[in-house]
Protein backbone atom coordinates (compact mmCIF):
# COMPACT_ATOMS: atom_id res chain seq x y z
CA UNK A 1 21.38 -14.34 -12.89
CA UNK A 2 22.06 -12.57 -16.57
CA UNK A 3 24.69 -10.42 -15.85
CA UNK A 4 23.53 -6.68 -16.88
CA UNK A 5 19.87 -7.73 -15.86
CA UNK A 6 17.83 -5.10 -13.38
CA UNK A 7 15.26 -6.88 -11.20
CA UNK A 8 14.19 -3.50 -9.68
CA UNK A 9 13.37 0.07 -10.38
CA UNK A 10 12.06 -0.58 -14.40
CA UNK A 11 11.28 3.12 -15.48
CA UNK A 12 9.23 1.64 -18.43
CA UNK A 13 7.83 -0.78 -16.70
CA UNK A 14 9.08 -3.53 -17.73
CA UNK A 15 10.92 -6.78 -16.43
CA UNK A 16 12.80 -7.99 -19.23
CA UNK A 17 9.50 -9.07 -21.33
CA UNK A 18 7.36 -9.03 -18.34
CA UNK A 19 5.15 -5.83 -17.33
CA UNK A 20 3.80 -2.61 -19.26
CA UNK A 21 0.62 -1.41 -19.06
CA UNK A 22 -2.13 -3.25 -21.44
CA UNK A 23 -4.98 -1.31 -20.65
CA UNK A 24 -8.11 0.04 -22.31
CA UNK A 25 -8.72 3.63 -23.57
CA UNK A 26 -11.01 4.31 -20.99
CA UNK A 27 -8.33 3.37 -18.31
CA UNK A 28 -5.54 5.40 -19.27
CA UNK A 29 -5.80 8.80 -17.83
CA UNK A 30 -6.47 7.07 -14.35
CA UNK A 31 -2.97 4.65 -14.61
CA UNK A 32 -1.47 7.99 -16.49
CA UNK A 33 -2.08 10.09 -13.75
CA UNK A 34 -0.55 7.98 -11.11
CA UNK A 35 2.22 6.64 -13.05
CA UNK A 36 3.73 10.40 -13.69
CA UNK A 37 3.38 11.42 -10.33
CA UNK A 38 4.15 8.45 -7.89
CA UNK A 39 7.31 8.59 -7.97
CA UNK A 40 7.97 12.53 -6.77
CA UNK A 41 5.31 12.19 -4.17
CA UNK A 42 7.06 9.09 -2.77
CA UNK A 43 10.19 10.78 -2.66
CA UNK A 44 8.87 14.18 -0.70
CA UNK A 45 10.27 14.71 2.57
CA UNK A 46 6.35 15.14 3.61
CA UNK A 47 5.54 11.60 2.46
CA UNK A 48 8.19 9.96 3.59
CA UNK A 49 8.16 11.19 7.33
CA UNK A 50 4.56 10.85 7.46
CA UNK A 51 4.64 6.97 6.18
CA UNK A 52 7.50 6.04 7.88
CA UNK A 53 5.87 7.72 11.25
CA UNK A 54 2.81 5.74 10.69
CA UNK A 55 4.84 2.18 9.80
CA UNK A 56 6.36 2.45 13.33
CA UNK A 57 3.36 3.63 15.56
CA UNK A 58 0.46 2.01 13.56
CA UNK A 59 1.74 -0.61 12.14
CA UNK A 60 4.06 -1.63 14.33
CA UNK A 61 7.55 -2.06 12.71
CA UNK A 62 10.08 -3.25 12.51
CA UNK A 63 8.52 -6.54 12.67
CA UNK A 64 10.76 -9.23 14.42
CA UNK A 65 13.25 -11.73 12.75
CA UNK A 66 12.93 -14.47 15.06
CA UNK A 67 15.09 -17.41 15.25
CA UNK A 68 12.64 -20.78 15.33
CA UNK A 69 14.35 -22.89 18.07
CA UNK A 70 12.16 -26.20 17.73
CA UNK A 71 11.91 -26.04 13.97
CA UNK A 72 15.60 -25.23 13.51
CA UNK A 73 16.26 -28.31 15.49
CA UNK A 74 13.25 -30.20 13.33
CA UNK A 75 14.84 -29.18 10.13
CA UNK A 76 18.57 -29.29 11.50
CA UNK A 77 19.03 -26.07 9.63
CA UNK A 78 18.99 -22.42 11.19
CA UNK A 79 15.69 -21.02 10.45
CA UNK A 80 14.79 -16.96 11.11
CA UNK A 81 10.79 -16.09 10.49
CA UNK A 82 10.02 -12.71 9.20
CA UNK A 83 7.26 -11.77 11.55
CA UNK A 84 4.45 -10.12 9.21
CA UNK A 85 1.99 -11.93 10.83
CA UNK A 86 2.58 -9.39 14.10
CA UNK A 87 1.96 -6.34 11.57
CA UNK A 88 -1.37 -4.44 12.78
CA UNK A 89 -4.24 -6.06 10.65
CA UNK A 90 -2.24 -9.31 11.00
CA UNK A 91 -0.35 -9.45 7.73
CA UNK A 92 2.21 -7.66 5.32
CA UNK A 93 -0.61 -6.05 3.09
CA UNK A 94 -1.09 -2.64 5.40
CA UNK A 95 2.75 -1.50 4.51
CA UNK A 96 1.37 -1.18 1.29
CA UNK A 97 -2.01 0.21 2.08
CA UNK A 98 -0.56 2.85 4.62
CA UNK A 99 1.45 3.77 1.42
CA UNK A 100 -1.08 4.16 -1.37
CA UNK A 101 -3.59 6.05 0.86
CA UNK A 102 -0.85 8.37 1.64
CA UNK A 103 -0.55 8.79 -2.28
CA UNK A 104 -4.41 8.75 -2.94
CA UNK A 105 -4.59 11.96 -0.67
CA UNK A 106 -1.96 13.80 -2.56
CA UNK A 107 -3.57 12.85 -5.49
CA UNK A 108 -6.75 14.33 -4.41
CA UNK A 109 -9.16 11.24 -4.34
CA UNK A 110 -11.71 10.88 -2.39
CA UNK A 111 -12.97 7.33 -2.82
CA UNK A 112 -11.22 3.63 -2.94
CA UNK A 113 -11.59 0.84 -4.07
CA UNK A 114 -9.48 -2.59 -3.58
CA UNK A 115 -10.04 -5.97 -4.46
CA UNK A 116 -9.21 -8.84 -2.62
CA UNK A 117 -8.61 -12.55 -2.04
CA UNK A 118 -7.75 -14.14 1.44
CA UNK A 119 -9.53 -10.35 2.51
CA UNK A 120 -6.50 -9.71 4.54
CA UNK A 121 -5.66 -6.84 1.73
CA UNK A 122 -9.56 -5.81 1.89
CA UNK A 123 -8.86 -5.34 5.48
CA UNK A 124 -5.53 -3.56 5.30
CA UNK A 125 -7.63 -0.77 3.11
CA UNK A 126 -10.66 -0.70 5.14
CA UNK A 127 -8.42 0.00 7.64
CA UNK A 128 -6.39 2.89 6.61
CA UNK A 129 -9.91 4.03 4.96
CA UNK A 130 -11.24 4.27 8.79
CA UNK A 131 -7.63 6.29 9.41
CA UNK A 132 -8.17 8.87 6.68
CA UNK A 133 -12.25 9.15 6.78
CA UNK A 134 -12.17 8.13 3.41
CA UNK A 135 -15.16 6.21 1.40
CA UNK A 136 -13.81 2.47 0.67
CA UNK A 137 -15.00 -0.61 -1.44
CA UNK A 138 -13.91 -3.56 -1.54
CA UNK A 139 -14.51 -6.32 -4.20
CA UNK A 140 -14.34 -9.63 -3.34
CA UNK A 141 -15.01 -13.13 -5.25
CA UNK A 142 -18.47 -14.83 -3.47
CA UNK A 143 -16.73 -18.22 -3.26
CA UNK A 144 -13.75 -16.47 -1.10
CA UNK A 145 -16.32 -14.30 1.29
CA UNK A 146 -17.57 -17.91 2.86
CA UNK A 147 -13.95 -19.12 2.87
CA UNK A 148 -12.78 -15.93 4.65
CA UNK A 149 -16.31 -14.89 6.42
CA UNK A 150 -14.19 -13.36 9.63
CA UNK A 151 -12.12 -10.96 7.77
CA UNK A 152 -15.07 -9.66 5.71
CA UNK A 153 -16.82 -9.20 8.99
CA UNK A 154 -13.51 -7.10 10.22
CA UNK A 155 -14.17 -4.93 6.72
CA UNK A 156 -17.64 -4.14 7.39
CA UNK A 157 -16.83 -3.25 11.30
CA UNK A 158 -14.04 -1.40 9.89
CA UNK A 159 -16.82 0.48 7.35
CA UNK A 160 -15.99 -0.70 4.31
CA UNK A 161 -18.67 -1.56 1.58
CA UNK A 162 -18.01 -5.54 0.24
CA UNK A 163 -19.59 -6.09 -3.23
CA UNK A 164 -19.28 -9.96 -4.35
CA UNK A 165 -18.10 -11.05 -7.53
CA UNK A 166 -20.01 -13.70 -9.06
CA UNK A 167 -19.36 -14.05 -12.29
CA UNK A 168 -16.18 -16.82 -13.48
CA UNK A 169 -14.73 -18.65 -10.50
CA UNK A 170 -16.24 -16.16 -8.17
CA UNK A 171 -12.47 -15.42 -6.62
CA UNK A 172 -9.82 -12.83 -6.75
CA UNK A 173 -9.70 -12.63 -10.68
CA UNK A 174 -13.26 -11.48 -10.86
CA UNK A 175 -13.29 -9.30 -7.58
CA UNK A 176 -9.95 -7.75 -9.58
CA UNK A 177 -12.17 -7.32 -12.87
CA UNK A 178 -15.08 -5.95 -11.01
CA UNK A 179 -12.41 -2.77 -9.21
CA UNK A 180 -11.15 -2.30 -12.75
CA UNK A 181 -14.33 -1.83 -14.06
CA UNK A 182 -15.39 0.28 -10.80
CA UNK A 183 -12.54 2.49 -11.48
CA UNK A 184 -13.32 2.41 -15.21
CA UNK A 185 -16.43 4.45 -14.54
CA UNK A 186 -15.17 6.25 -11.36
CA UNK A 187 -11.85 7.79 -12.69
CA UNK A 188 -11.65 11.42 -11.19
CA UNK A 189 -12.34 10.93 -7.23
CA UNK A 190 -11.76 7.07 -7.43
CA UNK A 191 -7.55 6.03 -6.52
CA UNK A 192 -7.71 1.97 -7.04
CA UNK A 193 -5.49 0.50 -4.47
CA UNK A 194 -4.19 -2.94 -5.93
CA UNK A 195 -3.04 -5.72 -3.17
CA UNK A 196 -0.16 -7.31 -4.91
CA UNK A 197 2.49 -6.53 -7.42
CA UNK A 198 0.20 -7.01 -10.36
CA UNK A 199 -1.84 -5.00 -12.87
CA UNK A 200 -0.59 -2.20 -14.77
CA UNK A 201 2.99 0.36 -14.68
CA UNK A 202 3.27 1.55 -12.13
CA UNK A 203 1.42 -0.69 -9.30
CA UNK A 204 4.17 -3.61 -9.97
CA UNK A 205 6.81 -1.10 -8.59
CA UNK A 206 4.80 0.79 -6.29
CA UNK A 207 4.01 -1.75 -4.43
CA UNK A 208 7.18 -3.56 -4.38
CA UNK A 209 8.94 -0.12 -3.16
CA UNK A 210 6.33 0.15 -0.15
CA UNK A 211 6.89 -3.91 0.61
CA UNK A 212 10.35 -3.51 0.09
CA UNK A 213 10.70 -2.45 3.84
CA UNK A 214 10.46 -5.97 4.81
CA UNK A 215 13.73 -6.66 3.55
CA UNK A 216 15.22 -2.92 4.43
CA UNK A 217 14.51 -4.75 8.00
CA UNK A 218 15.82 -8.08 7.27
CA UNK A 219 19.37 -6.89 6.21
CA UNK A 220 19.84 -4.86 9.90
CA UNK A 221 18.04 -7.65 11.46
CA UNK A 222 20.40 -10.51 10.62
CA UNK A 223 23.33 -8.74 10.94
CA UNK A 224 22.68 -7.94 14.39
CA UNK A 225 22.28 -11.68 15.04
CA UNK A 226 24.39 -13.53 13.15
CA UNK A 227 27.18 -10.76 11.92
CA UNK A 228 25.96 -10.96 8.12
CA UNK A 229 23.36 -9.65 6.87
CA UNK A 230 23.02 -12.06 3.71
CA UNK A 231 21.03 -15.03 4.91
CA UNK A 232 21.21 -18.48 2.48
CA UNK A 233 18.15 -18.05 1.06
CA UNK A 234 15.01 -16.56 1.32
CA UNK A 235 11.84 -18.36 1.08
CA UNK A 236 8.29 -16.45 0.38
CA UNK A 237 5.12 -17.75 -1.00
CA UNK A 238 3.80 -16.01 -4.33
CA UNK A 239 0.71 -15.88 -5.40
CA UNK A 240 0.52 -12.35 -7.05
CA UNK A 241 3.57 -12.16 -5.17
CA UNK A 242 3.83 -8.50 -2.95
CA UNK A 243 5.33 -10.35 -0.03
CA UNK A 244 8.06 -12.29 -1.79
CA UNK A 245 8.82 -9.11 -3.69
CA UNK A 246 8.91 -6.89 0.19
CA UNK A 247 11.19 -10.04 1.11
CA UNK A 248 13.47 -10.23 -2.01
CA UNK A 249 13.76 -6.50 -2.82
CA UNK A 250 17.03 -5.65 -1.26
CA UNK A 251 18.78 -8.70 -2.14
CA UNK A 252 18.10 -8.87 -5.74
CA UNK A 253 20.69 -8.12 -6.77
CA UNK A 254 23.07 -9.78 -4.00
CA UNK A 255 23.55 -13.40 -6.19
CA UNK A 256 24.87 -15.38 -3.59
CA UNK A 257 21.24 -14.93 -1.88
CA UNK A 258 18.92 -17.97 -3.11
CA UNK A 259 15.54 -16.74 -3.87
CA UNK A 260 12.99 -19.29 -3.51
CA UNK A 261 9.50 -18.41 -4.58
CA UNK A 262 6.77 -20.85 -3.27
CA UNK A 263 3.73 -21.54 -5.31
CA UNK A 264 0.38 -23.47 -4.69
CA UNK A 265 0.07 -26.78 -6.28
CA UNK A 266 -3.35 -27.17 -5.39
CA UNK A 267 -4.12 -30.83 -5.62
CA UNK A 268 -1.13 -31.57 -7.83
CA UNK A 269 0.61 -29.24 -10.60
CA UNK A 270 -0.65 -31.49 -13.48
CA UNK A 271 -4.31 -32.57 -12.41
CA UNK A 272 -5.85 -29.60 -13.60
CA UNK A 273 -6.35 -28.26 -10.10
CA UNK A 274 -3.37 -26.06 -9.27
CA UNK A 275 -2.09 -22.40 -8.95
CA UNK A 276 1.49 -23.09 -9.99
CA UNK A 277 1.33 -20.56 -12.78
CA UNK A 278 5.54 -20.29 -13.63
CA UNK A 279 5.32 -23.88 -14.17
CA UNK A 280 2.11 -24.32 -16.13
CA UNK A 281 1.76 -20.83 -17.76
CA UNK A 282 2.82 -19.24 -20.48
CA UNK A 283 3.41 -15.81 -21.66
CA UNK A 284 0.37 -13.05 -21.90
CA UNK A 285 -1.57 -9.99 -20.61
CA UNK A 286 -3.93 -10.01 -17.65
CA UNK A 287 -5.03 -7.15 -15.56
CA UNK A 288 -2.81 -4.84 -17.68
CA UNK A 289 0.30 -6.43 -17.28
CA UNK A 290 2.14 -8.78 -19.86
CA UNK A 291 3.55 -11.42 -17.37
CA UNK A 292 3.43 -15.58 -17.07
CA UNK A 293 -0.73 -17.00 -16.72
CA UNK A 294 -2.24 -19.89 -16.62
CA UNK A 295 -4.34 -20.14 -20.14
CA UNK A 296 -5.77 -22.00 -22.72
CA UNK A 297 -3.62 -22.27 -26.45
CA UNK A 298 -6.39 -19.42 -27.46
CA UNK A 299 -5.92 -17.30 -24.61
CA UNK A 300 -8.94 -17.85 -22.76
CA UNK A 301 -7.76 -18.34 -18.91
CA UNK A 302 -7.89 -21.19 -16.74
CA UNK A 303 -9.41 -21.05 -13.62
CA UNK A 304 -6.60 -21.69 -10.73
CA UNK A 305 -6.97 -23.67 -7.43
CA UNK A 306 -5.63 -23.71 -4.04
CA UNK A 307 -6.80 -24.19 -0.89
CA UNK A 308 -5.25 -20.53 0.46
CA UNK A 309 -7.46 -17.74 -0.82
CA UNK A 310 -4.75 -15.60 -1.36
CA UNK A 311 -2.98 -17.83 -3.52
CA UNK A 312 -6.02 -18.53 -6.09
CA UNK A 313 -4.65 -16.59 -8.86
CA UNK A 314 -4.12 -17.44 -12.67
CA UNK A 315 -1.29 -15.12 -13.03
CA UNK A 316 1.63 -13.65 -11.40
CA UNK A 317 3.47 -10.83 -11.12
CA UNK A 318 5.76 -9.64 -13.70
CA UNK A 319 8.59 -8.98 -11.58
CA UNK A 320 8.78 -12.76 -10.50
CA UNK A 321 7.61 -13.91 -13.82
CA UNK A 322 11.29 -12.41 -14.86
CA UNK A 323 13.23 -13.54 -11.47
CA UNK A 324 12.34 -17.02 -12.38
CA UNK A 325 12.49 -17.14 -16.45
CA UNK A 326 15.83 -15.63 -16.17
CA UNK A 327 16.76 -18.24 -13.05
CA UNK A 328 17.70 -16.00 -10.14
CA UNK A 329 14.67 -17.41 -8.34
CA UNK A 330 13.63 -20.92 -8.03
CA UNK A 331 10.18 -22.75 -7.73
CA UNK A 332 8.50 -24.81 -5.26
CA UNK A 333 4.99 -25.93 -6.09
CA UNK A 334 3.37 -27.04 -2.71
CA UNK A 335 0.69 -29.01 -2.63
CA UNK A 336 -2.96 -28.42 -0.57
CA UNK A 337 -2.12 -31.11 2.27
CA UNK A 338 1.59 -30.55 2.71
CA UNK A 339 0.55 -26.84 3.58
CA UNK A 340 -2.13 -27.68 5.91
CA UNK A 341 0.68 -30.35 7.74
CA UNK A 342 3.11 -27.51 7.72
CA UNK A 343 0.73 -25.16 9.56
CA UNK A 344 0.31 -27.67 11.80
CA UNK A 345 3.82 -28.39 12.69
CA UNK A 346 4.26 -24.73 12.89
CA UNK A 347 1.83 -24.51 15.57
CA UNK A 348 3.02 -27.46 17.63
CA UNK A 349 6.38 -26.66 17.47
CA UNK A 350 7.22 -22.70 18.09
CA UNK A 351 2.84 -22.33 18.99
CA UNK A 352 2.48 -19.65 15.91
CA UNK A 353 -0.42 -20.03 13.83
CA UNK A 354 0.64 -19.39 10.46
CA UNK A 355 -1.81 -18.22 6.86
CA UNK A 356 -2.37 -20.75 4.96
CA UNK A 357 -0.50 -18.85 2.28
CA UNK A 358 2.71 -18.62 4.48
CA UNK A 359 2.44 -22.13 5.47
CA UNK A 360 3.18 -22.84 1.93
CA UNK A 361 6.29 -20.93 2.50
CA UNK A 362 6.73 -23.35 5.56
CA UNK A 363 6.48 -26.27 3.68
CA UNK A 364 9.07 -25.76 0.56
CA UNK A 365 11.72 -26.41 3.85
CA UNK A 366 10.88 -30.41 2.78
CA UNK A 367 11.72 -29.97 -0.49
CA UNK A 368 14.85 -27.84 -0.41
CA UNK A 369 18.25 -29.62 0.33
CA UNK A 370 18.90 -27.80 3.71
CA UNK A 371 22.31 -27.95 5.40
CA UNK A 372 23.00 -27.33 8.97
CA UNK A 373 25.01 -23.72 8.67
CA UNK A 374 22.24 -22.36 6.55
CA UNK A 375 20.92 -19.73 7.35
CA UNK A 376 17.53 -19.73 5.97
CA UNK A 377 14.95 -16.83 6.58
CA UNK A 378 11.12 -17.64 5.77
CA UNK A 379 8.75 -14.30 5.16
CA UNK A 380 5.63 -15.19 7.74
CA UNK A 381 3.44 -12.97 5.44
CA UNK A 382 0.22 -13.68 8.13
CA UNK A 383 -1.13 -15.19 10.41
CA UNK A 384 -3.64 -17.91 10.59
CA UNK A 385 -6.91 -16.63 12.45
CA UNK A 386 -8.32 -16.60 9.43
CA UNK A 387 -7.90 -19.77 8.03
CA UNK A 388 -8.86 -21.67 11.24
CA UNK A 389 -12.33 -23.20 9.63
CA UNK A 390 -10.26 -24.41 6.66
CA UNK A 391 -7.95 -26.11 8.94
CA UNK A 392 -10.02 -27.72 10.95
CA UNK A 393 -12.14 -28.47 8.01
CA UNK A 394 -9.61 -30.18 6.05
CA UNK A 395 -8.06 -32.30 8.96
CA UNK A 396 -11.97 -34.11 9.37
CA UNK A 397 -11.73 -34.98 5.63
CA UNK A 398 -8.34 -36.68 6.18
């Protein structure tokens, strides 16, 4: 970790080179708007009470550290799971949503909009849309509404509207360009309530402050049960990256931490089929933000691949982009099967069903040189009721 570097709280937005806000004209007065007022409305007494009232009651925090008995003993290595798959909705994504609708109303909107991948995020904002009674959109990529039909049934009980997106790959990227276009044309009742810590300054930090109770937790948690609350490392998958950076936040800056950031190598980081953008991308701007992306040498981008929904991104956030350029986090790539075979051991072994974006989280423990006083703690970002077709699925191919 460079010395004078600050992973967190980047009043201009940027991570070292990583971040800004690269957006069009016709964008700015809706990302102006938000970015000089988000960070007074967060800190109102008002705000806070109400979203940390609504965290423990609705949500259901704090979320359990639990110690993993059989797959300590599997791994001989002490392993804690961040429970975020027990968070109402069944994943980390509401801490954020709970948080931005809270923001949207003192903002005076009347309307959202969200994009998502894996559709647990398009829940977490139908959701909180029911709470408030306010109107709610959600864009999603065609090819993902098949490969997550049960959560984009839970958005329309919910009463949320789902337009596809069927231009490109037909999965997160384009459901995100279809929202920015949405809010584009919708800027003065319309709040745009991005999943991950992508796009433009702010929504990097925003949503990283509103995650960043995952780790608040963590630090309490783990001193109560093991009289320290600085674990070995922690391990989080990143695909845009919002859980890793809830998971990370408070220990940024703690060195002695390891930070290990878990990407999806798709069939294989080289074979053209992959999602491990910090190892395959290089520098440039997507969705407003100048971070690391997968792209051709003129710019054009390449389409990613994973097997977990939420995973299938070209880019990455630009708060990881600079926590792994400048070293303080290192990067697993795991491939399609070893996820799947990690799920399953999950399961078998301490009978949780994990997403199949966590269980790529799950899996970086065979790559990683693990000693037997570790004291490793694994962010369970969801859980797997989702992903049970592509499970099953993929195990009859075998």
């Amino acid at each position: 970790m460079q010395g004078s570097v600050k992973y967190t709280y980047p009043a201009d937005g940027f991570y070292g080179p990583f971040g800004g806000a690269f957006i069009p004209e016709l964008l700015q007065p809706c990302v102006e708007e938000l970015r000089s007022q988000y960070l007074s409305i967060m800190a109102e007494p008002s705000f806070l009470h109400q979203f940390e009232a609504l965290l423990k009651d609705y949500v259901g925090r704090p979320t359990p550290l639990y110690y993993a008995h059989r797959l300590s003993k599997h791994y001989q290595s002490h392993i804690y799971l961040k429970r975020e798959d027990l968070c109402h909705t069944g994943a980390h994504k509401v801490n954020n949503t709970i948080g931005q609708i809270l923001v949207a109303q003192r903002l005076g909107k009347q309307r959202i909009i969200a994009e998502t991948g894996a559709g647990q995020h398009g829940v977490a904002t139908a959701t909180v849309c029911a709470l408030m009674g306010l109107e709610c959109i959600v864009y999603m990529g065609e090819k993902d509404i098949v490969r997550q039909a049960p959560n984009v049934q839970r958005m329309k009980m919910l009463g949320a509207e789902v337009r596809p997106a069927s231009s490109g790959s037909k999965t997160l990227k384009d459901a995100t360009n279809e929202a920015i276009r949405d809010w584009i044309n919708n800027p003065s009742d319309t709040h745009y309530i991005i999943g991950s810590v992508v796009g433009p300054h702010p929504y990097p930090d925003m949503v990283s402050r509103f995650q960043s109770v995952i780790s608040q937790e963590i630090l309490w948690q783990l001193k109560e049960k093991t009289g320290n609350e600085n674990p070995t490392r922690i391990i989080a998958c990143v695909g845009g990256g919002s859980n890793a950076a809830g998971a990370y936040f408070h220990y940024l800056e703690r060195e002695s931490v390891e930070l290990i950031s878990v990407e999806a190598g798709g069939m294989g980081v080289h074979s053209g089929k992959t999602a491990a953008t910090s190892q395959i991308g290089t520098q440039g701007v997507i969705h407003g933000s100048m971070t690391l992306l997968m792209q051709t040498k003129d710019g054009q981008i390449v389409e990613p691949h994973s097997i977990s929904a939420g995973l299938d991104y070209p880019g990455i956030g630009p708060m990881h982009a600079h926590l792994i350029q400048s070293k303080r986090a290192k990067v697993v790539a795991i491939e399609d099967d070893h996820a799947v075979k990690a799920a399953f051991l999950m399961a078998k072994l301490e009978g949780i069903i994990p997403a199949l974006e966590s269980s790529h989280a799950l899996a970086a423990l065979d790559e990683l040189e693990l000693k037997p006083n570790d004291i490793n703690v694994i962010n369970l970002s969801g859980r797997g009721d989702k992903d049970l077709n592509t499970f099953m699925n993929h195990t009859r191919h075998e």
